[in-house]
N, C-alpha and C. Protein backbone atom coordinates (compact mmCIF):
# COMPACT_ATOMS: atom_id res chain seq x y z
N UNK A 1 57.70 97.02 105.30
CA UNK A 1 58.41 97.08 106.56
C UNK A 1 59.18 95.79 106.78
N UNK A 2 60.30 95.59 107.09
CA UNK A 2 61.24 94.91 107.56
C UNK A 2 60.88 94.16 108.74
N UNK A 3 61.06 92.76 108.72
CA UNK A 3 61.33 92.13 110.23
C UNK A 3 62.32 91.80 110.92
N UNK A 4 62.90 91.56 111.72
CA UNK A 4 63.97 91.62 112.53
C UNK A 4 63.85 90.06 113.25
N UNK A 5 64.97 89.05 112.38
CA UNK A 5 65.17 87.62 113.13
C UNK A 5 65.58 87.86 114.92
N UNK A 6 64.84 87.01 115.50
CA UNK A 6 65.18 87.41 117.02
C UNK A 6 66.62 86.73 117.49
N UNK A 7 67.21 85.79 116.56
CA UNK A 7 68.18 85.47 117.07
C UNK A 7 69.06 85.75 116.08
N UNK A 8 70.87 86.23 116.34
CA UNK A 8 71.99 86.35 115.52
C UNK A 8 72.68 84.93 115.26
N UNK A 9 73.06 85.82 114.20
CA UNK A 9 73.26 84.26 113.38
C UNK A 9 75.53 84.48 114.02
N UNK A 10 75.60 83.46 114.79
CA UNK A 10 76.61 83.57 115.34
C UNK A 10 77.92 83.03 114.71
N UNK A 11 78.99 83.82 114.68
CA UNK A 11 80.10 83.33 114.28
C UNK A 11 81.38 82.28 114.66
N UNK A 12 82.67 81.74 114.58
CA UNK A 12 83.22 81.15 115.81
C UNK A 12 83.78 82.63 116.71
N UNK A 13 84.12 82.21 118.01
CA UNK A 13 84.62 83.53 118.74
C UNK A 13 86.09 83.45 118.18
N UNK A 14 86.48 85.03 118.37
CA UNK A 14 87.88 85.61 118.13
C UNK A 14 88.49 85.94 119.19
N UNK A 15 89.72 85.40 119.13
CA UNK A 15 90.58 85.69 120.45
C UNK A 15 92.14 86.61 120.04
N UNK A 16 92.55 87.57 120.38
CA UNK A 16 93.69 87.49 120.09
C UNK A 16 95.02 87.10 120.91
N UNK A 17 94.20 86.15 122.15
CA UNK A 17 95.54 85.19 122.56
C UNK A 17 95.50 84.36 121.87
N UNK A 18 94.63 83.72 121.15
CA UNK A 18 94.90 82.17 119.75
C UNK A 18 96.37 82.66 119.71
N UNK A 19 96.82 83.60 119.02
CA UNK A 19 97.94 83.48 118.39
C UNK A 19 98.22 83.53 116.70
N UNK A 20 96.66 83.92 116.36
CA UNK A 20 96.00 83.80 114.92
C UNK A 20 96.08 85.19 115.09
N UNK A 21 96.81 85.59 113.02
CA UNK A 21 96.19 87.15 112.76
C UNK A 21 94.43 87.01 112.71
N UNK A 22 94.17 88.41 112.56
CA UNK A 22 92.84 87.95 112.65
C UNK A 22 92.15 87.70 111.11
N UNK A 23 93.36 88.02 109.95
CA UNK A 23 92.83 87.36 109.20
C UNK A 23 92.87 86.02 108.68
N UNK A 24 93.55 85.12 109.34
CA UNK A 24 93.54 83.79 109.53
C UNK A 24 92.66 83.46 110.15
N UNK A 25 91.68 84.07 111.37
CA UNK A 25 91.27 83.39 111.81
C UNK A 25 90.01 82.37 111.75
N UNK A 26 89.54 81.54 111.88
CA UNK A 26 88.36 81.19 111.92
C UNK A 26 86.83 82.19 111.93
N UNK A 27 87.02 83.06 112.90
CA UNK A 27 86.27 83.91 112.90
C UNK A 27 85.92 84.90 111.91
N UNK A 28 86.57 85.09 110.85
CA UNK A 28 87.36 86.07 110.09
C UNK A 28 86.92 85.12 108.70
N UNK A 29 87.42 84.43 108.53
CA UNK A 29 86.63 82.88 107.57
C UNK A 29 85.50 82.77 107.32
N UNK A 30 85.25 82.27 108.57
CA UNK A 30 83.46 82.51 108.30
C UNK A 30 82.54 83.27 107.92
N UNK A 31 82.92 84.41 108.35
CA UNK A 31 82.49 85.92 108.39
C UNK A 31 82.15 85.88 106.74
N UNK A 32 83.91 85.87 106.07
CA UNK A 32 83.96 86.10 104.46
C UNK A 32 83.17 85.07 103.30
N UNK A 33 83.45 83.90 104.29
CA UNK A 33 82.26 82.93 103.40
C UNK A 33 80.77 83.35 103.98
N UNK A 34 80.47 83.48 104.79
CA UNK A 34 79.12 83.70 104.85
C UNK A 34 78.23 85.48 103.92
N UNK A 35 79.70 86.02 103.56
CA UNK A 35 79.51 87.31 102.19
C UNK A 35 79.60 86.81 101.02
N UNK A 36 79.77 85.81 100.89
CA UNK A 36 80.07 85.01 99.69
C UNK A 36 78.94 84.60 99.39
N UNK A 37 78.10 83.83 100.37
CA UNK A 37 76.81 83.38 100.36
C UNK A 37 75.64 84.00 100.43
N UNK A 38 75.68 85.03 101.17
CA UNK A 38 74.26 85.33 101.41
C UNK A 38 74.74 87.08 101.14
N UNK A 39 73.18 87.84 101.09
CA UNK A 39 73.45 89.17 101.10
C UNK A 39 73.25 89.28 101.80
N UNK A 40 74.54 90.53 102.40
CA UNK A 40 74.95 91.58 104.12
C UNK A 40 74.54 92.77 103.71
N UNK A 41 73.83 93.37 104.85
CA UNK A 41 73.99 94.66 104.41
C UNK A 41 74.46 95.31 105.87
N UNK A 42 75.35 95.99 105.98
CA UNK A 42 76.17 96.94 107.02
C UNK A 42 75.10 98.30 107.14
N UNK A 43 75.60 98.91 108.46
CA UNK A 43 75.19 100.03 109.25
C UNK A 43 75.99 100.28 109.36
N UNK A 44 76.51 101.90 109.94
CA UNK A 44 77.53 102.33 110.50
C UNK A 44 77.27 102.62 111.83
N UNK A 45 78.18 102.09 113.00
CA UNK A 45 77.77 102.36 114.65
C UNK A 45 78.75 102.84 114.80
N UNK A 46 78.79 103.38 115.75
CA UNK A 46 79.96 104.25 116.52
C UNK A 46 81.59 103.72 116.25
N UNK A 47 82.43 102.86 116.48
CA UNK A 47 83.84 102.96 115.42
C UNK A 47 83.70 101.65 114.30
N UNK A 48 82.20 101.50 114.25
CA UNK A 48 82.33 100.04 113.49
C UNK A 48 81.17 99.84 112.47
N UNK A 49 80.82 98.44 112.09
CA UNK A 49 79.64 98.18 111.45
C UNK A 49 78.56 97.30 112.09
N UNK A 50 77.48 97.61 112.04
CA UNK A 50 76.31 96.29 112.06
C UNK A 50 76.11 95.46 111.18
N UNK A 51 76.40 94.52 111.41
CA UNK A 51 75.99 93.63 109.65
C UNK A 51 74.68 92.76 110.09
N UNK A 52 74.00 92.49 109.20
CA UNK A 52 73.09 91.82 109.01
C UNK A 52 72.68 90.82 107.48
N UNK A 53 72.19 89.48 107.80
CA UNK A 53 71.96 89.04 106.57
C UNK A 53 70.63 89.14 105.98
N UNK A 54 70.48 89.66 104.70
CA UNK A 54 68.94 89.26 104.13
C UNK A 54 68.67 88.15 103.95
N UNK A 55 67.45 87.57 104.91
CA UNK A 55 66.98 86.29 105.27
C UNK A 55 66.21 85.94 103.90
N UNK A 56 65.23 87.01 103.72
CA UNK A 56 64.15 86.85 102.46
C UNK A 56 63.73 88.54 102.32
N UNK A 57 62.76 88.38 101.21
CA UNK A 57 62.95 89.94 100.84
C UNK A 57 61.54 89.55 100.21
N UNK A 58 60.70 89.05 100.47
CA UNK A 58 59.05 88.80 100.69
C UNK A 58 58.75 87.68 101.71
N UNK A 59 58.65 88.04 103.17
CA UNK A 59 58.72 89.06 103.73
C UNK A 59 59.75 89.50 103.82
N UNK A 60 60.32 90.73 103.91
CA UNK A 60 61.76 91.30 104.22
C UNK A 60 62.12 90.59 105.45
N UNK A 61 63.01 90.20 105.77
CA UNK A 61 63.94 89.57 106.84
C UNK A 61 65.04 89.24 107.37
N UNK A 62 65.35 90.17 108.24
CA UNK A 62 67.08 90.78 108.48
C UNK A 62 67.04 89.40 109.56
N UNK A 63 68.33 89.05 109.49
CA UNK A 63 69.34 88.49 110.75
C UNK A 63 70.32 89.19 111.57
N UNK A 64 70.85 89.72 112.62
CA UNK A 64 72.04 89.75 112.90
C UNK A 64 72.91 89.12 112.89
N UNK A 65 74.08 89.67 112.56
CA UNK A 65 75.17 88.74 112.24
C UNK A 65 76.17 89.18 113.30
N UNK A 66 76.79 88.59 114.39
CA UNK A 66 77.66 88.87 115.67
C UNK A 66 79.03 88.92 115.11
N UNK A 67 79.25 89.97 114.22
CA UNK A 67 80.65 90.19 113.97
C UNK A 67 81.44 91.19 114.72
N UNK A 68 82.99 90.63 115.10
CA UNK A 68 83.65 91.54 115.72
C UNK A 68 82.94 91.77 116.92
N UNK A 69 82.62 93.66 117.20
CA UNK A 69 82.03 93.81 118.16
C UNK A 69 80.94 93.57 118.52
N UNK A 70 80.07 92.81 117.90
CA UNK A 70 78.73 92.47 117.27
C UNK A 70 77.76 94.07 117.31
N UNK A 71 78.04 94.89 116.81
CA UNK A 71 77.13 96.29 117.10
C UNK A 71 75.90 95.91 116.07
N UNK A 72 75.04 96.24 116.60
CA UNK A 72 73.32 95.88 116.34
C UNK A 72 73.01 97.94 115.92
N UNK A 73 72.01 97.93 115.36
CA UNK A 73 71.07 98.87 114.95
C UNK A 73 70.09 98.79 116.27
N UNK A 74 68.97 99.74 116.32
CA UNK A 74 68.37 100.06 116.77
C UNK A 74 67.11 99.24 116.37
N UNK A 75 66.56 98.64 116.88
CA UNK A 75 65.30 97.44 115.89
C UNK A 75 64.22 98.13 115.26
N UNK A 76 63.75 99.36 115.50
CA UNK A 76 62.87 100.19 115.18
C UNK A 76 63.62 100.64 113.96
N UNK A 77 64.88 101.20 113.68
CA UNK A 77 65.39 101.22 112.07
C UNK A 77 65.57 100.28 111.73
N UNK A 78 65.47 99.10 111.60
CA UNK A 78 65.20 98.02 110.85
C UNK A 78 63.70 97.82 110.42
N UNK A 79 62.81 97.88 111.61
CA UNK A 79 61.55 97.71 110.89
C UNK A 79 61.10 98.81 110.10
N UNK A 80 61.86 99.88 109.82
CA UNK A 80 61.44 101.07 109.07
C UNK A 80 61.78 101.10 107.61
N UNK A 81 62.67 100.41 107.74
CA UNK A 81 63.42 99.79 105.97
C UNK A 81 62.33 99.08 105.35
N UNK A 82 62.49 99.56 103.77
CA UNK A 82 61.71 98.91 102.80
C UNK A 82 62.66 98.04 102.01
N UNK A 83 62.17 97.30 101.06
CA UNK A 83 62.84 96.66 100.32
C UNK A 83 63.81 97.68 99.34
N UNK A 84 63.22 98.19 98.94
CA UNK A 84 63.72 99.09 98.18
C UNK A 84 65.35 100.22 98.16
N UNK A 85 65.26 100.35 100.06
CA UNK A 85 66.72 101.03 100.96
C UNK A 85 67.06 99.90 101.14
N UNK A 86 67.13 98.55 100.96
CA UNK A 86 67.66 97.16 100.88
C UNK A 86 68.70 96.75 99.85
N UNK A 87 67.46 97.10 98.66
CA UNK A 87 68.33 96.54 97.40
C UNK A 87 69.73 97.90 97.16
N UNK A 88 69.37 99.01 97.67
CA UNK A 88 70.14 100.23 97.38
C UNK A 88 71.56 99.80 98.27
N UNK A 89 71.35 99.51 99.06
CA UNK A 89 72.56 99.19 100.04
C UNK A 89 73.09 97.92 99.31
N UNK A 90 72.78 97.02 99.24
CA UNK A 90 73.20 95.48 98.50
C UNK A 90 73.81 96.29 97.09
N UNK A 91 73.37 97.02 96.57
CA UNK A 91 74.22 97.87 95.39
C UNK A 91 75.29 98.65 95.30
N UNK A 92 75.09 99.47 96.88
CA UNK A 92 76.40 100.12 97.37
C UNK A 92 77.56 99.28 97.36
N UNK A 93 77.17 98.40 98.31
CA UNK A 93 78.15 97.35 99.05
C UNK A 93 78.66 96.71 97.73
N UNK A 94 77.67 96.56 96.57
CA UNK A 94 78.68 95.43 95.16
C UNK A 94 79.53 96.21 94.67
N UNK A 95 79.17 97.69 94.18
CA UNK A 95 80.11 99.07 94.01
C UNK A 95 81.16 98.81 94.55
N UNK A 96 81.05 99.26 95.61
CA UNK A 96 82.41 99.12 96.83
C UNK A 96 83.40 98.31 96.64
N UNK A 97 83.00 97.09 96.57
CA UNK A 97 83.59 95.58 96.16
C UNK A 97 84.39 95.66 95.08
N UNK A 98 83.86 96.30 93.87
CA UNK A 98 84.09 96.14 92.77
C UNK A 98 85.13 97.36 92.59
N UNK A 99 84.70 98.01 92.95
CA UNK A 99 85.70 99.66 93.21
C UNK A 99 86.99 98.96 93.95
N UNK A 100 87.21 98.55 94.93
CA UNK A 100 88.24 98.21 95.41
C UNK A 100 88.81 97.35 95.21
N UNK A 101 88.36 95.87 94.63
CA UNK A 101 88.70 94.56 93.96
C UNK A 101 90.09 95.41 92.96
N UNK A 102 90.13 96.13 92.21
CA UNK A 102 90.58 96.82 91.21
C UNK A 102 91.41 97.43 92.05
N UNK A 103 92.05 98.08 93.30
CA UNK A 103 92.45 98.48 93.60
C UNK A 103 94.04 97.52 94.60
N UNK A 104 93.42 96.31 94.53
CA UNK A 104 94.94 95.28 95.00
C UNK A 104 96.06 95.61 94.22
């Protein structure tokens, strides 16, 4: 079973009066280096994603990550995840990557 960090791991805020696309932005930066670094694994919420980082994976240990709209999961499906629907998603998500990397 999965634990759930009580605090999100926060990004800089996004504005779109800055005057920044939003892929310039700071917010947007961080976001991509912090996928660079650590493993995310996404949810799908209503028009968006939940992301979360794997903290450790003995004990399992999700973070939220306050992206965009910051949409969160339900904490009870988090503690229901095994390691195992962990590593499957972290596999999706490299797929994906790799599937579309090829596609610029």
């Amino acid at each position: 079973m999965a634990k759930l960090e009580y605090t999100s791991y926060e990004l800089p805020p996004f504005s779109y009066k800055d005057g920044v696309s939003f892929n310039e932005s700071a917010h947007n930066k961080a976001f991509d280096e912090l996928r660079r670094t650590n493993k995310l694994v996404s949810f799908s919420v209503a028009d968006g994603q939940a992301w979360y980082i794997v903290k450790s994976e003995r004990p399992l240990l999700l973070q939220h990550v306050n992206f965009l709209d910051g949409y969160r999961v339900h904490p009870a499906m988090i503690r229901g995840l095994s390691l195992k629907e962990i590593k499957m998603r972290l596999e999706l998500e490299r797929l994906t990557n790799e599937y579309f990397k090829d596609k610029k």
